[in-house]
Protein backbone atom coordinates (compact mmCIF):
# COMPACT_ATOMS: atom_id res chain seq x y z
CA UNK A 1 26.17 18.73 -70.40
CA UNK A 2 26.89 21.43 -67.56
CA UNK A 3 27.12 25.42 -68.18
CA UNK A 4 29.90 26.78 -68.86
CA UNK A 5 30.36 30.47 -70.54
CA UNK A 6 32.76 29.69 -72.94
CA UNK A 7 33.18 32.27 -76.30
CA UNK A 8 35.62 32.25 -78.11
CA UNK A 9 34.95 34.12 -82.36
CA UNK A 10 36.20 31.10 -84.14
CA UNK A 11 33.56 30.51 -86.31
CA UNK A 12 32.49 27.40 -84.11
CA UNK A 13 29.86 27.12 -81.90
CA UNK A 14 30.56 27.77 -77.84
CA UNK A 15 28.57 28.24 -74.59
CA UNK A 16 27.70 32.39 -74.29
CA UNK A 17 27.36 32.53 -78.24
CA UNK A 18 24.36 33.78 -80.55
CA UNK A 19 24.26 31.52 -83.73
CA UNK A 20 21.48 30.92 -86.44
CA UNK A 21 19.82 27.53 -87.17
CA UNK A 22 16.87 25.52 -87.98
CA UNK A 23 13.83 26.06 -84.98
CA UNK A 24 11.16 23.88 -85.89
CA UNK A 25 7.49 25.19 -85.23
CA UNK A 26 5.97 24.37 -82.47
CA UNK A 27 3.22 22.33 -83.91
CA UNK A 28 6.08 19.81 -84.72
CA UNK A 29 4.78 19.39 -88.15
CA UNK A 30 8.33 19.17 -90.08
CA UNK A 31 7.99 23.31 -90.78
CA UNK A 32 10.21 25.78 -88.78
CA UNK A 33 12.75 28.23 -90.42
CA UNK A 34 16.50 29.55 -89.52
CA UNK A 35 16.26 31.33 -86.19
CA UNK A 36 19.19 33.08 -83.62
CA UNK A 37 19.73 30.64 -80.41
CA UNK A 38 21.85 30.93 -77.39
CA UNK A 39 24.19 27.97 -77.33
CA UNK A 40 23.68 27.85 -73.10
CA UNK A 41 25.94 24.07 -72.67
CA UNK A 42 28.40 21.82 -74.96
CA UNK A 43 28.55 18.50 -74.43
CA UNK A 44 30.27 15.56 -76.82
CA UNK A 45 31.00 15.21 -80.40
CA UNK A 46 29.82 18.46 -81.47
CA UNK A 47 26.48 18.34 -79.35
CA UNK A 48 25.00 21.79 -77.69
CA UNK A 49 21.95 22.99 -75.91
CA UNK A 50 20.27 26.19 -77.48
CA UNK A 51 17.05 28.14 -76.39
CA UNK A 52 15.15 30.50 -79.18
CA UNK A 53 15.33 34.14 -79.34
CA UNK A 54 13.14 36.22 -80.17
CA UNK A 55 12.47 39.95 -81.00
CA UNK A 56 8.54 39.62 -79.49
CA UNK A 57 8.25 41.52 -76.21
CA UNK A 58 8.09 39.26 -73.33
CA UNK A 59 8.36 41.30 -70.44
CA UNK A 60 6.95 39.22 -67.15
CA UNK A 61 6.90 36.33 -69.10
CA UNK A 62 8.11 33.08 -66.74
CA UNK A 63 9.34 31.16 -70.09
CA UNK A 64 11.70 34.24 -71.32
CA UNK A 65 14.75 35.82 -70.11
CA UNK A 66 15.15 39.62 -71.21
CA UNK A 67 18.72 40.01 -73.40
CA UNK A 68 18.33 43.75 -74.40
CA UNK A 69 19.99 44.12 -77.26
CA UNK A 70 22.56 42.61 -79.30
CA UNK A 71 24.69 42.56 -82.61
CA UNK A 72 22.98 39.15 -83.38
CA UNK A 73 19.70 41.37 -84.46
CA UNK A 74 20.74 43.94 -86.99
CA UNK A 75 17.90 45.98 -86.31
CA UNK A 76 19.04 46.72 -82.74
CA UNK A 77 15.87 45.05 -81.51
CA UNK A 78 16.14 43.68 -77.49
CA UNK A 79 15.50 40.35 -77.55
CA UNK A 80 14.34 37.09 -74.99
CA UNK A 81 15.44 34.07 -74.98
CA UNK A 82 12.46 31.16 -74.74
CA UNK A 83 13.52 28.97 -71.61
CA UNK A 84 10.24 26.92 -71.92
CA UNK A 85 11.75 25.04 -75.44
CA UNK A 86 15.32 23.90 -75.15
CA UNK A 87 16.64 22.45 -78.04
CA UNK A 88 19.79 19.65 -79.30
CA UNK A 89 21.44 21.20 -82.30
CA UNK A 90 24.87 20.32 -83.49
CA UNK A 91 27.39 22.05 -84.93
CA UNK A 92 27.02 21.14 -88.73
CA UNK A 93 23.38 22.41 -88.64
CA UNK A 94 24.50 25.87 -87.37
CA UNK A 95 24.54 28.25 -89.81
CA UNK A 96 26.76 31.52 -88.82
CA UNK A 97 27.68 33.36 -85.08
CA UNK A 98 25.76 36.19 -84.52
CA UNK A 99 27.25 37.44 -81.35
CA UNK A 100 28.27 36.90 -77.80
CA UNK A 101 26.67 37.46 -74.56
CA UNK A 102 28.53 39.07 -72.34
CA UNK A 103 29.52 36.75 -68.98
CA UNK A 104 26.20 39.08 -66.77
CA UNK A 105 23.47 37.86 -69.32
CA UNK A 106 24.86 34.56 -69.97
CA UNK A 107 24.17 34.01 -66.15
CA UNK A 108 21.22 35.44 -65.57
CA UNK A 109 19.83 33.08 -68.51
CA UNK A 110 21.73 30.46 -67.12
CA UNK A 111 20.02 30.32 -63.48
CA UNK A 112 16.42 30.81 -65.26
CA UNK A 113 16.84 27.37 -66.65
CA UNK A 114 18.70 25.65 -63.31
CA UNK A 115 15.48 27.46 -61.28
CA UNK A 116 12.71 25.98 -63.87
CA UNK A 117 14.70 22.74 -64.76
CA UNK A 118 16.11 22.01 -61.81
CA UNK A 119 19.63 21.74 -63.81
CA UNK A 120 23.39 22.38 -62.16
């Protein structure tokens, strides 16, 4: 899978988009609940990479990248997106699109996970 900003309001899921799905906990223990990701990469046969957002304040925080606000959060709360848990989802798990990040933010979350991953 590479990065590739890639929106397009279709109803299907795309690199740059905000869409809500199943996070599990992190205690791994079969709970988690529907949550807003980033779809960051697409690869084959419906296949994506996603990182969690969240409406906690993470400010100086190594595993989140700042995202400021958003239509994906209908309370117009800023928002981070966890680099430190990067997830598979597919498309038939994804519930709805939230929103789209414009090209600046896409990047900026982009080269957080190339720096700590060592991706390209």
């Amino acid at each position: 899978m590479r990065f590739a900003y890639a929106p397009d309001r279709d109803g299907d899921p795309d690199p740059g988009e905000i869409v809500w799905t199943w996070v599990p906990y992190e205690e791994r223990d079969g709970r988690g609940k529907d949550r807003p990701v980033a779809i960051v990469a697409a690869g084959a046969a419906g296949e994506f990479l996603a990182v969690q957002l969240t409406s906690k304040a993470h400010d100086g925080d190594a595993d989140h990248v700042a995202l400021g606000t958003g239509d994906w959060d209908a309370s117009g709360r800023p928002s981070w997106a966890r680099i430190d848990r990067v997830f598979r989802v597919r498309t038939g798990g994804m519930r709805r699109e939230g929103a789209t990040l414009d090209a600046v933010r896409f990047a900026r979350l982009t080269e957080a996970l190339e720096a700590r991953y060592g991706w390209r």
